[in-house]
Protein backbone atom coordinates (compact mmCIF):
# COMPACT_ATOMS: atom_id res chain seq x y z
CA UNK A 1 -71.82 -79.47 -29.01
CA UNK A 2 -69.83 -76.73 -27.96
CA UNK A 3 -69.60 -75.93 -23.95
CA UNK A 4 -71.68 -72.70 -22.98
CA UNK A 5 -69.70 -71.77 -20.52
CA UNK A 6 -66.59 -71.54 -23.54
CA UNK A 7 -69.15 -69.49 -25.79
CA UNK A 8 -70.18 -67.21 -22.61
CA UNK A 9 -65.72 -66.86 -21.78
CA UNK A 10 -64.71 -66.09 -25.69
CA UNK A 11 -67.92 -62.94 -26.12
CA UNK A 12 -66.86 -61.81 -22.99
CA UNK A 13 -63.06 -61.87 -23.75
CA UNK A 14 -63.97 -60.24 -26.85
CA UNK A 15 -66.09 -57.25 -25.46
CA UNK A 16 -63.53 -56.98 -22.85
CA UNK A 17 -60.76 -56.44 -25.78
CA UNK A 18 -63.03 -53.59 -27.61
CA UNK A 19 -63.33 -51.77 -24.23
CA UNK A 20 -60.03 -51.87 -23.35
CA UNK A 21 -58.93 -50.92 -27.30
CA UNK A 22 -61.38 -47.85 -26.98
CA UNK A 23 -59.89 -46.85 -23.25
CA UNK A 24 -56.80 -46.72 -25.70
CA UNK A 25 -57.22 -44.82 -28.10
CA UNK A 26 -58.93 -42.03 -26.20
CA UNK A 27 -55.73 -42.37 -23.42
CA UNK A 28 -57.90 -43.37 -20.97
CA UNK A 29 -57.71 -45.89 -17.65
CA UNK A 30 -61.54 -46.02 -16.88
CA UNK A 31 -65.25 -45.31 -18.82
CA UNK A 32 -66.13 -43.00 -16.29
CA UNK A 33 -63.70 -40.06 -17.04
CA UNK A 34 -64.64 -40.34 -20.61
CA UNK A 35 -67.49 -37.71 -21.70
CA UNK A 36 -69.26 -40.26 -23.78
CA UNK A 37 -69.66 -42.89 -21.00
CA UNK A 38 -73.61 -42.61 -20.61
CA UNK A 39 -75.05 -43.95 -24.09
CA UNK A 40 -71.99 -45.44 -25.16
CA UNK A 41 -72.26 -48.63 -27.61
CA UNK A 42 -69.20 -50.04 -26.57
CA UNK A 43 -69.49 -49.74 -22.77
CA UNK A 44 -73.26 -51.00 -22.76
CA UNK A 45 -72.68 -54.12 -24.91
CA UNK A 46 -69.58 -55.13 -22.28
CA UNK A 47 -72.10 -54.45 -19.42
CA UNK A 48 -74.64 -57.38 -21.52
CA UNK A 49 -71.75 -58.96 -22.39
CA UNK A 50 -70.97 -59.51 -18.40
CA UNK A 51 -74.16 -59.89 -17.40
CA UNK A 52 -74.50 -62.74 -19.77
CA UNK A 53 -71.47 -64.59 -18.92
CA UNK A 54 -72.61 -64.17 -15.10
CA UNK A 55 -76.47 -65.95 -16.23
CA UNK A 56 -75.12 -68.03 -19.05
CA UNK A 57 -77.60 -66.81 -20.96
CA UNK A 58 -80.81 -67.48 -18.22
CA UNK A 59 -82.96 -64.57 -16.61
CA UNK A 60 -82.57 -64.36 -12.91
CA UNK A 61 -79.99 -65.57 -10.62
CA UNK A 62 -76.17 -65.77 -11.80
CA UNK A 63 -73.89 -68.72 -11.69
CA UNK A 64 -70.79 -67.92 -9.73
């Protein structure tokens, strides 16, 4: 059985790579100086992305 904590590290490696591919290709160093910021797909699924790897996957308090 694969280790959580590996399947938790690899999404959040991954969303980190689409964030950093879209700050990119709009020439930009940080979401919040791009006008699409609020409602953006890309953005919100890193911040669930995160927040996940933080809970490993439980409600509540985060594993640090």
């Amino acid at each position: 059985m694969p280790d959580n904590n590996n399947i938790f590290e690899a999404k959040l490696d991954d969303a980190i790579k689409m964030l950093q591919e879209c700050q990119q290709n709009r020439n930009l160093e940080s979401c919040y100086s791009c006008p699409e910021c609020i409602g953006c797909e890309v953005r919100a699924k890193y911040v669930r992305t995160v927040y996940e790897s933080m809970s490993k996957g439980e409600t509540g308090g985060f594993d640090f």
